[in-house]
PDB file of N, CA and C in Angstrom:
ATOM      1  N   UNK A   1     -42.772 -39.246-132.172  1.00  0.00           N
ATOM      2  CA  UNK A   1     -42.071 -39.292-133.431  1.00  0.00           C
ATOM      3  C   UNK A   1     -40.562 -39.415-133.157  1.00  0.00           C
ATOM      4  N   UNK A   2     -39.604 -40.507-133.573  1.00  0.00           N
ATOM      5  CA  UNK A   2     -38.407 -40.220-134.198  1.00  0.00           C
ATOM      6  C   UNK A   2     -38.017 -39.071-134.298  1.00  0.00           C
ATOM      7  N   UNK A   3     -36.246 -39.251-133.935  1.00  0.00           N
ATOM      8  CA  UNK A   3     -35.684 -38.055-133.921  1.00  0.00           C
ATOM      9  C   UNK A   3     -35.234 -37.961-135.980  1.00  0.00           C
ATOM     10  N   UNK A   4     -35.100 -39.291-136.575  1.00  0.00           N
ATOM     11  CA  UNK A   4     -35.561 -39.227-137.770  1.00  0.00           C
ATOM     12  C   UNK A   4     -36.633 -39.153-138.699  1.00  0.00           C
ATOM     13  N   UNK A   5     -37.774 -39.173-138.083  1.00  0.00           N
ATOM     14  CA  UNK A   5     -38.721 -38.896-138.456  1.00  0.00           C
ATOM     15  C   UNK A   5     -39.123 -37.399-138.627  1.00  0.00           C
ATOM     16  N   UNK A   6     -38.662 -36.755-137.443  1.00  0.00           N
ATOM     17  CA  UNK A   6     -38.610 -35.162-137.400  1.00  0.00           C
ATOM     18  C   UNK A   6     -38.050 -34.363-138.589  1.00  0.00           C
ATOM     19  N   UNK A   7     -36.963 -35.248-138.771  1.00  0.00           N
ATOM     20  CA  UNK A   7     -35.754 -34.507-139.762  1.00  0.00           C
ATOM     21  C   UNK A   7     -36.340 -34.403-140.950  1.00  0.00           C
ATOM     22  N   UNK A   8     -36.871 -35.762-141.495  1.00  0.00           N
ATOM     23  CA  UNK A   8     -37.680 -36.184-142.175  1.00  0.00           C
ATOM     24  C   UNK A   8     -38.493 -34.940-143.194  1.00  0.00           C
ATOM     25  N   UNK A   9     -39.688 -34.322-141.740  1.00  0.00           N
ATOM     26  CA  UNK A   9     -40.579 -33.929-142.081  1.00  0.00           C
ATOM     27  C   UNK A   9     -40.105 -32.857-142.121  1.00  0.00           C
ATOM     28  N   UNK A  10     -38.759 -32.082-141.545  1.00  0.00           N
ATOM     29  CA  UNK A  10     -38.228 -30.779-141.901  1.00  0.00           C
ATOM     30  C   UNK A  10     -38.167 -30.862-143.391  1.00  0.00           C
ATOM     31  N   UNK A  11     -37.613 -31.980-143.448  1.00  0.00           N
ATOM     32  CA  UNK A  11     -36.544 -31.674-145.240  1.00  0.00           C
ATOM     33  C   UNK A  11     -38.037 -31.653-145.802  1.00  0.00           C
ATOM     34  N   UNK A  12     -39.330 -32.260-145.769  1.00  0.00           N
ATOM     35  CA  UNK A  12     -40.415 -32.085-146.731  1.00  0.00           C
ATOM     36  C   UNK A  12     -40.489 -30.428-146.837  1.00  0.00           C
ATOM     37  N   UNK A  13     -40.589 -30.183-145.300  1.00  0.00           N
ATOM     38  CA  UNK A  13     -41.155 -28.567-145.355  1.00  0.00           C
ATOM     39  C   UNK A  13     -40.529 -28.217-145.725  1.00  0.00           C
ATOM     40  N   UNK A  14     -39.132 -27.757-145.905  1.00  0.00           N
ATOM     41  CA  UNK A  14     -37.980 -26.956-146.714  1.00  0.00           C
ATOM     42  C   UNK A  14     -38.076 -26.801-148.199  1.00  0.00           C
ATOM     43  N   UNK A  15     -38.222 -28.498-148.423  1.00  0.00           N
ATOM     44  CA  UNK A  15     -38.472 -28.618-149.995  1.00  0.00           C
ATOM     45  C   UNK A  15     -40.213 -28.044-150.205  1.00  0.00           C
ATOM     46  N   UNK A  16     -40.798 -27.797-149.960  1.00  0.00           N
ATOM     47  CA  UNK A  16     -42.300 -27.744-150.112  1.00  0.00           C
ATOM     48  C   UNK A  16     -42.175 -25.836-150.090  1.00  0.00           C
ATOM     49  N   UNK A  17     -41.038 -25.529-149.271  1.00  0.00           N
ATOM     50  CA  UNK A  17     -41.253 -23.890-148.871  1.00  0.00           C
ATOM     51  C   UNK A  17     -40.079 -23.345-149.825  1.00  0.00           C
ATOM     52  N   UNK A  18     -39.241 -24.158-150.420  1.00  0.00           N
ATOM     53  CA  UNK A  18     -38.831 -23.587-151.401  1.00  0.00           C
ATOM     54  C   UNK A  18     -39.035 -23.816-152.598  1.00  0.00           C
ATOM     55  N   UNK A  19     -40.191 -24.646-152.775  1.00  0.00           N
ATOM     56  CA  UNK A  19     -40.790 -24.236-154.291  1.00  0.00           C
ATOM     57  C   UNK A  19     -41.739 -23.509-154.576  1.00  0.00           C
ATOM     58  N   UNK A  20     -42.519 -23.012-153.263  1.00  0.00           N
ATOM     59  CA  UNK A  20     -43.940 -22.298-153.105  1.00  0.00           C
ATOM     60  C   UNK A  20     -43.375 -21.285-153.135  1.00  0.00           C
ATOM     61  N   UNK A  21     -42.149 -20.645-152.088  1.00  0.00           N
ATOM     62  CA  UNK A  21     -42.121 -19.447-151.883  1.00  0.00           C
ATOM     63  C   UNK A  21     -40.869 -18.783-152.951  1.00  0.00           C
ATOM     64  N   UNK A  22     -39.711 -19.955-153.366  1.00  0.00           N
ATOM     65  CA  UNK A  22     -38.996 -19.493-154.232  1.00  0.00           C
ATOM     66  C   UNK A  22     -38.633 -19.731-155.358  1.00  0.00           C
ATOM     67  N   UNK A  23     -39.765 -20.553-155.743  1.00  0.00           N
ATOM     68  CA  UNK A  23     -39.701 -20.972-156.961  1.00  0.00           C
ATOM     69  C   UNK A  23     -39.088 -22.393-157.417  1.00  0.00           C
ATOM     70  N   UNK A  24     -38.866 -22.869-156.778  1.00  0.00           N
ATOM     71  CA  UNK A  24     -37.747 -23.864-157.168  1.00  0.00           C
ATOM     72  C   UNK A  24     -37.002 -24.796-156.158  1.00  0.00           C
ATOM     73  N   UNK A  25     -37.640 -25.868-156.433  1.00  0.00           N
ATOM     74  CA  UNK A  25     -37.230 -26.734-154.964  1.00  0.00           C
ATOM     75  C   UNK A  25     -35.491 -27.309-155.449  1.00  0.00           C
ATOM     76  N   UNK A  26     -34.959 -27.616-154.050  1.00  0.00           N
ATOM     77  CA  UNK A  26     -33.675 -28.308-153.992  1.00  0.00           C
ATOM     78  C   UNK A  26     -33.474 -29.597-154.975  1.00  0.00           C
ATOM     79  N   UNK A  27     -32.461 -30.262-155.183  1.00  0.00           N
ATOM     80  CA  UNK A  27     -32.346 -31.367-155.624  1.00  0.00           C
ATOM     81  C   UNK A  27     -31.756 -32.196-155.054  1.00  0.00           C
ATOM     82  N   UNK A  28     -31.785 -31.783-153.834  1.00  0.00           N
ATOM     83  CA  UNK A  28     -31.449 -32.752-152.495  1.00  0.00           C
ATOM     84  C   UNK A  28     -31.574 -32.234-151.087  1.00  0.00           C
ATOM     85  N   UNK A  29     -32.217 -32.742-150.237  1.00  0.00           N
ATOM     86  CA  UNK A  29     -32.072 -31.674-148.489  1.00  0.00           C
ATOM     87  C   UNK A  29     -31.892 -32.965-147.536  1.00  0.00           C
ATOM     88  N   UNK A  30     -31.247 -32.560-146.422  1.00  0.00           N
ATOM     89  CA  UNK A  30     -30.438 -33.410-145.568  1.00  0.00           C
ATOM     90  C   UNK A  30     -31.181 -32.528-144.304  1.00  0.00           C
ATOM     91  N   UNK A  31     -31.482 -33.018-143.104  1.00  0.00           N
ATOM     92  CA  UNK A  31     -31.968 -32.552-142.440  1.00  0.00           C
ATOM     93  C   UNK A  31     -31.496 -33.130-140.764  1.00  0.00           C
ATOM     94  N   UNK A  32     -30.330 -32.517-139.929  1.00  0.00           N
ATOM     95  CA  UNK A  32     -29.949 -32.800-138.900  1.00  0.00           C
ATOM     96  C   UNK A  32     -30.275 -31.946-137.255  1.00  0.00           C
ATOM     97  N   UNK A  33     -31.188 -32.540-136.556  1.00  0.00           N
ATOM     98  CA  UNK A  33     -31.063 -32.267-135.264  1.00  0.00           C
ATOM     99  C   UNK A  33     -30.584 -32.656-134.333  1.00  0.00           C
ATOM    100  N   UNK A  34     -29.378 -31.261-134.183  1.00  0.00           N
ATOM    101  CA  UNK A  34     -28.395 -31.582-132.978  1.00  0.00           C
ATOM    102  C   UNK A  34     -28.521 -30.349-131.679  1.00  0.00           C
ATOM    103  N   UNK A  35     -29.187 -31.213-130.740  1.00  0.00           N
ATOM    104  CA  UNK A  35     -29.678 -30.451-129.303  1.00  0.00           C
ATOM    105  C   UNK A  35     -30.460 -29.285-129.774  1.00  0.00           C
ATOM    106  N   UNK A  36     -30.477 -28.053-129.570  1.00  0.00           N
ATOM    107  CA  UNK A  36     -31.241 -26.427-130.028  1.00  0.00           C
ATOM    108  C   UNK A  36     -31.227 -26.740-131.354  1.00  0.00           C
ATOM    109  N   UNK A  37     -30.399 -26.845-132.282  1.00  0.00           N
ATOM    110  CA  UNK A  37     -30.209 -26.791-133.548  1.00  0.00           C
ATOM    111  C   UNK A  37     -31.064 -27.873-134.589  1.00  0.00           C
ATOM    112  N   UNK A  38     -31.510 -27.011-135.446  1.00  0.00           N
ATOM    113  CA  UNK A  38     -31.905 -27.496-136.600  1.00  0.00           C
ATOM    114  C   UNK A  38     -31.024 -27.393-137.638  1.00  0.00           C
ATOM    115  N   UNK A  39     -30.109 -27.794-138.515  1.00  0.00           N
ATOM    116  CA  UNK A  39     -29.560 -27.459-139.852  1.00  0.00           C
ATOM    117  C   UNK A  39     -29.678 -28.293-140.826  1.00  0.00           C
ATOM    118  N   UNK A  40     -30.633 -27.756-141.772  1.00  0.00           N
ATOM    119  CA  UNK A  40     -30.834 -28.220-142.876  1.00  0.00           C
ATOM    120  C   UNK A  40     -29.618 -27.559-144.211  1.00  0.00           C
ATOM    121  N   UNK A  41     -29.386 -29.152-144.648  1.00  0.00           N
ATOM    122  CA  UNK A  41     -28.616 -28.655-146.308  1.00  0.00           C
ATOM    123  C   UNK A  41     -29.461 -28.729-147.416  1.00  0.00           C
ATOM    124  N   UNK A  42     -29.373 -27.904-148.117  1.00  0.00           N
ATOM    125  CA  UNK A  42     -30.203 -28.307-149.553  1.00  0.00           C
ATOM    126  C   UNK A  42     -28.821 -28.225-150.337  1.00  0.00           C
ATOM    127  N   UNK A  43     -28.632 -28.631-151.480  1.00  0.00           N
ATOM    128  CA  UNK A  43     -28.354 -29.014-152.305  1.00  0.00           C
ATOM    129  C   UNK A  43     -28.886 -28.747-153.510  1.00  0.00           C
ATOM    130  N   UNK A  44     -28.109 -28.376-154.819  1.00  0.00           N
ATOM    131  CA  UNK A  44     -28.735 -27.802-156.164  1.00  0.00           C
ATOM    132  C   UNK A  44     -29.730 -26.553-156.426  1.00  0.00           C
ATOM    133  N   UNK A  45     -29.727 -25.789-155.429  1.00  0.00           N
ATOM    134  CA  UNK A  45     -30.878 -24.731-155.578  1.00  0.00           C
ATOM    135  C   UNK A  45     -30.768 -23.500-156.401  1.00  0.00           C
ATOM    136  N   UNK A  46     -29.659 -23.532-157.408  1.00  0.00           N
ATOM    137  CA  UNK A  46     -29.418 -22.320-157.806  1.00  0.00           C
ATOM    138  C   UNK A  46     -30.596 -22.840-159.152  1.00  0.00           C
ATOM    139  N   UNK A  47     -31.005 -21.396-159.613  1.00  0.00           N
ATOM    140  CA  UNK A  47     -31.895 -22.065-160.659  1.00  0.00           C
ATOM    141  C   UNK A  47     -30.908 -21.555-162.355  1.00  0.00           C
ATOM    142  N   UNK A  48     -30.751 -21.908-163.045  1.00  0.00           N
ATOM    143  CA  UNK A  48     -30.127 -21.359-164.704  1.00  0.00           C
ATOM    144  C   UNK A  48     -29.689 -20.052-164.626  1.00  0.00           C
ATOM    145  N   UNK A  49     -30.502 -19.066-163.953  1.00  0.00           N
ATOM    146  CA  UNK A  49     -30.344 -17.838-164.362  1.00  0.00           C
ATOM    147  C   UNK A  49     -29.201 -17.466-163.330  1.00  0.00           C
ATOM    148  N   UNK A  50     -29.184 -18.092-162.446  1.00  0.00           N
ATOM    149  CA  UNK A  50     -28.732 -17.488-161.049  1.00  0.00           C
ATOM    150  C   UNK A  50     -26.881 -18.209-161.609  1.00  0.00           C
ATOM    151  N   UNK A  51     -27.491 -19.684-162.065  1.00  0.00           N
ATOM    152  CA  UNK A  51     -25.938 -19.968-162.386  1.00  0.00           C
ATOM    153  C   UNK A  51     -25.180 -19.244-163.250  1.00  0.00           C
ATOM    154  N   UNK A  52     -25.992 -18.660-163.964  1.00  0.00           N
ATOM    155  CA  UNK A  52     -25.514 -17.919-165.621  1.00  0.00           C
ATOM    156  C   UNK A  52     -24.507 -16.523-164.723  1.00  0.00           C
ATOM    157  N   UNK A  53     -25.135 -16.326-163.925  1.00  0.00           N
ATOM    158  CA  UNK A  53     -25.427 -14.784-162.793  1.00  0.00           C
ATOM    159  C   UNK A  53     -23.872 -14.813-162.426  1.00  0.00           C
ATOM    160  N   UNK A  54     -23.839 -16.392-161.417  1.00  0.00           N
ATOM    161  CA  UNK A  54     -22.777 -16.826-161.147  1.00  0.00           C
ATOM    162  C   UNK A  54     -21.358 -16.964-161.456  1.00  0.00           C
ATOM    163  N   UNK A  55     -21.883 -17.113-162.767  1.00  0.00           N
ATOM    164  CA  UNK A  55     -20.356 -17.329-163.735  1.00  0.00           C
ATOM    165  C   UNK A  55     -20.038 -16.171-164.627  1.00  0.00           C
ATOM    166  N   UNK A  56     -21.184 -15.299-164.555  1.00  0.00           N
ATOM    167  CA  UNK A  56     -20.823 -14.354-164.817  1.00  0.00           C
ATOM    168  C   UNK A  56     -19.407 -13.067-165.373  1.00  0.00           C
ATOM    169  N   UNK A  57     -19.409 -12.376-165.982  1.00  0.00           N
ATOM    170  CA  UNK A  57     -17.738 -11.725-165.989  1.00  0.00           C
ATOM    171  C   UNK A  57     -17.248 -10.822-164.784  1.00  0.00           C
ATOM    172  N   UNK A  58     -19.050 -10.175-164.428  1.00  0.00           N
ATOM    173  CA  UNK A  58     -18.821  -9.456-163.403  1.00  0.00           C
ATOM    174  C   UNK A  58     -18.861 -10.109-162.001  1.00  0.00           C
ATOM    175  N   UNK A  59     -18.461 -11.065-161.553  1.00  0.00           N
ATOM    176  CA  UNK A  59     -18.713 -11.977-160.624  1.00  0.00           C
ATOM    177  C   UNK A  59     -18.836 -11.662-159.585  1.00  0.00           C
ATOM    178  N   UNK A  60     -18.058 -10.851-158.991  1.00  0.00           N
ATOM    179  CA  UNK A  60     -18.486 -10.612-157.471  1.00  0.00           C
ATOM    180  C   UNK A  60     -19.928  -9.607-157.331  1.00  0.00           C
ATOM    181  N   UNK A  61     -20.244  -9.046-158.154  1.00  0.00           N
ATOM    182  CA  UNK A  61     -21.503  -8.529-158.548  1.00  0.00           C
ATOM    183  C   UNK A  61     -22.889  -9.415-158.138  1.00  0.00           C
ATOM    184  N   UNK A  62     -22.651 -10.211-159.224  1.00  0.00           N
ATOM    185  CA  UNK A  62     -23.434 -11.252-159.385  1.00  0.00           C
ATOM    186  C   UNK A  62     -23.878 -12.184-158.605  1.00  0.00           C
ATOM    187  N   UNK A  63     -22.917 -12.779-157.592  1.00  0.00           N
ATOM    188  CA  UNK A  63     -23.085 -13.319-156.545  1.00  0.00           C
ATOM    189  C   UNK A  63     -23.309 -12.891-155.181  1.00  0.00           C
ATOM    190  N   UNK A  64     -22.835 -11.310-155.139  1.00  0.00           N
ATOM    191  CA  UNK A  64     -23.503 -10.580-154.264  1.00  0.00           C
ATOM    192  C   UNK A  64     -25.202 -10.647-153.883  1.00  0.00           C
ATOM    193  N   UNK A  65     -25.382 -10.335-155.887  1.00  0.00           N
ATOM    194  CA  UNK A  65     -26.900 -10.226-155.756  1.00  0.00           C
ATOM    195  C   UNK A  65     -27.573 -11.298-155.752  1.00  0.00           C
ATOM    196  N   UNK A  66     -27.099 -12.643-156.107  1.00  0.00           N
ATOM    197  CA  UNK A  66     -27.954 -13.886-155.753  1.00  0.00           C
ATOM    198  C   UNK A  66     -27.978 -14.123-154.256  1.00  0.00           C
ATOM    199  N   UNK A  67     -26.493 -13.714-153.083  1.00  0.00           N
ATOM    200  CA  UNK A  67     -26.987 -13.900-152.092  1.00  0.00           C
ATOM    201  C   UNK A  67     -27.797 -12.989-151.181  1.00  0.00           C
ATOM    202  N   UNK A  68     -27.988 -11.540-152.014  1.00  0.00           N
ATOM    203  CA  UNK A  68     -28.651 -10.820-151.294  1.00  0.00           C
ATOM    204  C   UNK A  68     -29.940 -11.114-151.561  1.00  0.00           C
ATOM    205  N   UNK A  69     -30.633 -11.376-152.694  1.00  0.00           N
ATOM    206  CA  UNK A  69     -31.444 -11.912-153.263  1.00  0.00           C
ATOM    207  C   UNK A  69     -32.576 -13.040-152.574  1.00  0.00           C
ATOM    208  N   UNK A  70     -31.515 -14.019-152.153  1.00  0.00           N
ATOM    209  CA  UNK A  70     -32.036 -15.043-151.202  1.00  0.00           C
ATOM    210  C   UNK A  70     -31.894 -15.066-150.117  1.00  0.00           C
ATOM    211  N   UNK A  71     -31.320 -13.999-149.410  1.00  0.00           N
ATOM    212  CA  UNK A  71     -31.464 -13.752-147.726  1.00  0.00           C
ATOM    213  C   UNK A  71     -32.813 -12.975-147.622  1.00  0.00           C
ATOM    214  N   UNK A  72     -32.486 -11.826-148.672  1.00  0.00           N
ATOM    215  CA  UNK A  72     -34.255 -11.537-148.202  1.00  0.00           C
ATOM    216  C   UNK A  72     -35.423 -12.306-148.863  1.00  0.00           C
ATOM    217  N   UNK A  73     -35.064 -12.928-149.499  1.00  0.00           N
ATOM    218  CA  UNK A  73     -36.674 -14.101-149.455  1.00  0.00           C
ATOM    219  C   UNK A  73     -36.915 -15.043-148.540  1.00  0.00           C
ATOM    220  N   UNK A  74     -35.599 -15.115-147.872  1.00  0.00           N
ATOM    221  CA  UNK A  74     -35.608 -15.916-146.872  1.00  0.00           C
ATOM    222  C   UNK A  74     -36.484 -14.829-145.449  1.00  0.00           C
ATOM    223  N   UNK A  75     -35.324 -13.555-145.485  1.00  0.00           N
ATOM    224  CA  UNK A  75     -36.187 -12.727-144.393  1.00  0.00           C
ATOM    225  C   UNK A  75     -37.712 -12.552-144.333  1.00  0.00           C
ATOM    226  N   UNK A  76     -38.036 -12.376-145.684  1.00  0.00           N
ATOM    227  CA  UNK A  76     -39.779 -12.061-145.635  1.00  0.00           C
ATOM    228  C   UNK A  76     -40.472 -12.747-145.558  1.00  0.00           C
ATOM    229  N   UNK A  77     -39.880 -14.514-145.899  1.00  0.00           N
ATOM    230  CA  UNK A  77     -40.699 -15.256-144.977  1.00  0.00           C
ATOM    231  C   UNK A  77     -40.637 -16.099-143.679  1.00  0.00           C
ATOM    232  N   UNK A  78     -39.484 -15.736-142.918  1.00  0.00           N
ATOM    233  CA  UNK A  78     -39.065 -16.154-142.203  1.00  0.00           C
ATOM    234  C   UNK A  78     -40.058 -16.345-140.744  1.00  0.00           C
ATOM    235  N   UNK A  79     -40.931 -15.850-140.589  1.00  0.00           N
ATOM    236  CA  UNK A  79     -41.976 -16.394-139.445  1.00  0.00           C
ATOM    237  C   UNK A  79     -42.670 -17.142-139.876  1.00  0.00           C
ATOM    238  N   UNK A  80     -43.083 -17.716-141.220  1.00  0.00           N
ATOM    239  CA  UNK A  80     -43.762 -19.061-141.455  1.00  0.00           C
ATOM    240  C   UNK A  80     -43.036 -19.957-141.424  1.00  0.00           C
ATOM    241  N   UNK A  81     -41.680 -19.646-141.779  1.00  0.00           N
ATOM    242  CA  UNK A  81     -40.676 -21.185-141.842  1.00  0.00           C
ATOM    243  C   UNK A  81     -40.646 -20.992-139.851  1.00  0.00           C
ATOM    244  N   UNK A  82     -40.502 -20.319-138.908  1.00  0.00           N
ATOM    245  CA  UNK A  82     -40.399 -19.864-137.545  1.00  0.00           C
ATOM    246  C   UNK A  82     -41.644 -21.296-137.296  1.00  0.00           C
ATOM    247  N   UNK A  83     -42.751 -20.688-137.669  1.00  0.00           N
ATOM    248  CA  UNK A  83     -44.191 -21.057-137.621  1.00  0.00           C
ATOM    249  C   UNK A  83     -44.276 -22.901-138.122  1.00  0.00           C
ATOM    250  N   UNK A  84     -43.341 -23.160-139.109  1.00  0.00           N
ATOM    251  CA  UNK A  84     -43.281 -24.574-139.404  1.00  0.00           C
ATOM    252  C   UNK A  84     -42.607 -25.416-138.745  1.00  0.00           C
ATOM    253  N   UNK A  85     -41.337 -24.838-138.352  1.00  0.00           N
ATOM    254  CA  UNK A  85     -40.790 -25.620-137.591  1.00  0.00           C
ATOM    255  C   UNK A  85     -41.402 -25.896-136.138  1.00  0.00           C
ATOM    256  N   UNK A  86     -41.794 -25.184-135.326  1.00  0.00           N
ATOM    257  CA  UNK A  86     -42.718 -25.149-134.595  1.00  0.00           C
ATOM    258  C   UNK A  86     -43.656 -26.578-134.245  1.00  0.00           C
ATOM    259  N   UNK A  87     -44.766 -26.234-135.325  1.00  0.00           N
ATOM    260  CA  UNK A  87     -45.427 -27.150-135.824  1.00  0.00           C
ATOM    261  C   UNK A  87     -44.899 -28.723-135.997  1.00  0.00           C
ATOM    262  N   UNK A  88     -43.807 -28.935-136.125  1.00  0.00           N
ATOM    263  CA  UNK A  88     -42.910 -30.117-136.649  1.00  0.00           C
ATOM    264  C   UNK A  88     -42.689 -30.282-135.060  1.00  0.00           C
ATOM    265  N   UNK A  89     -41.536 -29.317-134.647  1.00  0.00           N
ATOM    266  CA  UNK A  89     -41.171 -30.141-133.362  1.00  0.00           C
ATOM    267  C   UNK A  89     -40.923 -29.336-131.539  1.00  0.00           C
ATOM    268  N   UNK A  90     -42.230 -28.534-131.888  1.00  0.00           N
ATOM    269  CA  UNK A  90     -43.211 -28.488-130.858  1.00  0.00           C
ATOM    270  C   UNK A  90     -42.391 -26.989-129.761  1.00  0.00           C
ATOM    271  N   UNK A  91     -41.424 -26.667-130.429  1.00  0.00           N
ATOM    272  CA  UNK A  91     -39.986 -25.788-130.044  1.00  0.00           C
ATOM    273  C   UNK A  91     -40.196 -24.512-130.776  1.00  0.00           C
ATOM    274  N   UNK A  92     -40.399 -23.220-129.996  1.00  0.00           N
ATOM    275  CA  UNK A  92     -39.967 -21.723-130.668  1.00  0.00           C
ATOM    276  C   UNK A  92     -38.699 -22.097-131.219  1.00  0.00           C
ATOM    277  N   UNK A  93     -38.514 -21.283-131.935  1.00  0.00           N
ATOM    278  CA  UNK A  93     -37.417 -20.880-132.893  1.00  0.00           C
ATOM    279  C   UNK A  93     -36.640 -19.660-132.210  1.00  0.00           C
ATOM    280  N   UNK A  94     -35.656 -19.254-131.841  1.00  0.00           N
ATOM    281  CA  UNK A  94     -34.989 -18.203-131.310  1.00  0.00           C
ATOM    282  C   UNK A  94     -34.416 -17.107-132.214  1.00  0.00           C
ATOM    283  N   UNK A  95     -34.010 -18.150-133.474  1.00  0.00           N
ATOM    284  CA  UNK A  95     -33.257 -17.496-134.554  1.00  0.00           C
ATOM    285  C   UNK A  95     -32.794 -18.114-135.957  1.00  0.00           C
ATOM    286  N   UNK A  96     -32.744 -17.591-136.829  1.00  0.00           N
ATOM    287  CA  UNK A  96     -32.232 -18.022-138.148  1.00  0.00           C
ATOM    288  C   UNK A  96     -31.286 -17.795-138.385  1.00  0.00           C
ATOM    289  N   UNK A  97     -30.545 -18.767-138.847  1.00  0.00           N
ATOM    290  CA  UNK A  97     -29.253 -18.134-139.793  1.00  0.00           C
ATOM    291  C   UNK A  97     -29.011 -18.916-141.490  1.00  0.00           C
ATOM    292  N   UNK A  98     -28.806 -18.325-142.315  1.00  0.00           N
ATOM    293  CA  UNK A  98     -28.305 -19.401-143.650  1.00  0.00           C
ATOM    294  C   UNK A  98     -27.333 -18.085-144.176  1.00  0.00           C
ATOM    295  N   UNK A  99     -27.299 -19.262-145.115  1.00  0.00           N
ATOM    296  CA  UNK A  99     -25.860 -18.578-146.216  1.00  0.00           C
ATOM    297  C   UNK A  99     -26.059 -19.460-147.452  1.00  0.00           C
ATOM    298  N   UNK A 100     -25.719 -19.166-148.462  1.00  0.00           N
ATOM    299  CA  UNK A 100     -25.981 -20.110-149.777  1.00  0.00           C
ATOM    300  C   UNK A 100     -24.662 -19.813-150.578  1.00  0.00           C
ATOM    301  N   UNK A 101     -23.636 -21.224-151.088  1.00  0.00           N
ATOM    302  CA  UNK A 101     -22.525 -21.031-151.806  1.00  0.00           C
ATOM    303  C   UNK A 101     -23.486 -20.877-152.875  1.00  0.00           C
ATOM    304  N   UNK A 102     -22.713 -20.116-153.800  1.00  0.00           N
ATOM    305  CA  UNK A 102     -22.894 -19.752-155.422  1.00  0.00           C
ATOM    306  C   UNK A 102     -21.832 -20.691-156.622  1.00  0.00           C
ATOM    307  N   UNK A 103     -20.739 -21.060-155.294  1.00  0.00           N
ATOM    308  CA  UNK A 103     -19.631 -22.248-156.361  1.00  0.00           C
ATOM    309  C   UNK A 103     -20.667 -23.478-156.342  1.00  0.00           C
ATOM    310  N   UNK A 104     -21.304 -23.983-155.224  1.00  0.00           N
ATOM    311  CA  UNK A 104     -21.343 -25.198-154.937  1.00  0.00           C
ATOM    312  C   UNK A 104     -23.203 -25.659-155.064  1.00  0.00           C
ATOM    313  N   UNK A 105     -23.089 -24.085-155.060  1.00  0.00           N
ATOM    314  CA  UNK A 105     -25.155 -24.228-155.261  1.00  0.00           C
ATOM    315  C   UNK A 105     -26.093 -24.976-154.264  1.00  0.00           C
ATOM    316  N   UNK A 106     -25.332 -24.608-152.931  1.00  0.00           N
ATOM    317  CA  UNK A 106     -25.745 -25.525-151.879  1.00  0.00           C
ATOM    318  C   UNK A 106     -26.093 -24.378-150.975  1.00  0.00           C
ATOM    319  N   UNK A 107     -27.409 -24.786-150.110  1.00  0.00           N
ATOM    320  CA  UNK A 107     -27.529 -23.240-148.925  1.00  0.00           C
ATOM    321  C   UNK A 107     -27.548 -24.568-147.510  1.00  0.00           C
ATOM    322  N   UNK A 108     -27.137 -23.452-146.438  1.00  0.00           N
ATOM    323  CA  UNK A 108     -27.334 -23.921-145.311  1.00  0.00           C
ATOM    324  C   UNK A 108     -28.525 -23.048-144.389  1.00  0.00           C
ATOM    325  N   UNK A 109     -29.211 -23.720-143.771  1.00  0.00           N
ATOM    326  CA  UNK A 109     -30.266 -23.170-143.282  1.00  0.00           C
ATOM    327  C   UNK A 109     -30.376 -23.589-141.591  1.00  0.00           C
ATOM    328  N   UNK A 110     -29.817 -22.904-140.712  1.00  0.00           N
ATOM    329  CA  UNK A 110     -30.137 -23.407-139.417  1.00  0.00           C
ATOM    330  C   UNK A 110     -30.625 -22.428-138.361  1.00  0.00           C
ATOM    331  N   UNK A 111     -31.846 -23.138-137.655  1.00  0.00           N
ATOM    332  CA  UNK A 111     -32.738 -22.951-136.310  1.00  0.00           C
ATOM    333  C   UNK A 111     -32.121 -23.057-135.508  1.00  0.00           C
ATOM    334  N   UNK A 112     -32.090 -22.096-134.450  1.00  0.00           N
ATOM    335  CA  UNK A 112     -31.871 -22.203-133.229  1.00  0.00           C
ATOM    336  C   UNK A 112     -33.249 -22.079-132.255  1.00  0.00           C
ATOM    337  N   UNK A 113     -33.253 -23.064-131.109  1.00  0.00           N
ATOM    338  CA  UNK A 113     -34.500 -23.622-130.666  1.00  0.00           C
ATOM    339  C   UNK A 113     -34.509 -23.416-129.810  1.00  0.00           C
ATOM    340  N   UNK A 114     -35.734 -22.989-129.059  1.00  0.00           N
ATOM    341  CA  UNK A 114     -35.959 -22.881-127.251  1.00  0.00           C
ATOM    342  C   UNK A 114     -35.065 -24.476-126.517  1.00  0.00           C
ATOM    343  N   UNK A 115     -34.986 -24.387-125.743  1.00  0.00           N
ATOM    344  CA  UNK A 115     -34.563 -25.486-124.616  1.00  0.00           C
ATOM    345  C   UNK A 115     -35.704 -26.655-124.685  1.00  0.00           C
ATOM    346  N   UNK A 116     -37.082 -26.355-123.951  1.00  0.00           N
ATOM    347  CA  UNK A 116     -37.700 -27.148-123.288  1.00  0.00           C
ATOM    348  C   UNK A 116     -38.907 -27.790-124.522  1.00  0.00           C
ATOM    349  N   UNK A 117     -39.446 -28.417-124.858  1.00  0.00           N
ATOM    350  CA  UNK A 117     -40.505 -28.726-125.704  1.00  0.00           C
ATOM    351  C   UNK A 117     -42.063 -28.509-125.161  1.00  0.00           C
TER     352      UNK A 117
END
């Protein structure tokens, strides 16, 4: 497989694992492998409530709790997304990291990967 083809099939799984597991898929994902690294962008994922959350009066509140919100949905499922990527491109996973803006409604999501395949 393509090193675009790979990417490819990340951005399906991303989009596929964030509508199963969080309700609500992206409205765009970009999907780049560079050496260990996986980093996927999604794009548009905040859903109405979360934007409402966002803009909120109490704001730093609010955006606290959307990103605490989505780190641990991310944490609790984080050995199946471990487990997918895997599957895709044949590499343990070492580690996760993301972060999700609340201005921009965009998360970043990146794998760090064993060395050898």
């Amino acid at each position: 497989m393509t090193k675009g083809q790979l990417e490819a099939k990340i951005s399906e799984a991303i989009i596929r694992f964030e509508k199963e597991y969080l309700g609500r898929g992206p409205l765009e994902t970009k999907t780049y492998i560079i050496d260990d690294m996986v980093l996927v962008r999604l794009k548009g994922i905040l859903t109405k409530a979360e934007q409402q959350i966002a803009q909120s009066a109490s704001i730093h509140d609010g955006l606290r709790l959307i990103k605490r919100v989505r780190r641990e949905l991310i944490e609790t499922n984080k050995e199946y997304l471990y487990q997918t990527i895997k599957e895709i491109t044949g590499r343990d996973v070492l580690s996760l990291h993301t972060d999700i803006s609340t201005r921009t409604g965009e998360r970043v999501i990146i794998f760090i990967l064993t060395d050898s395949q």
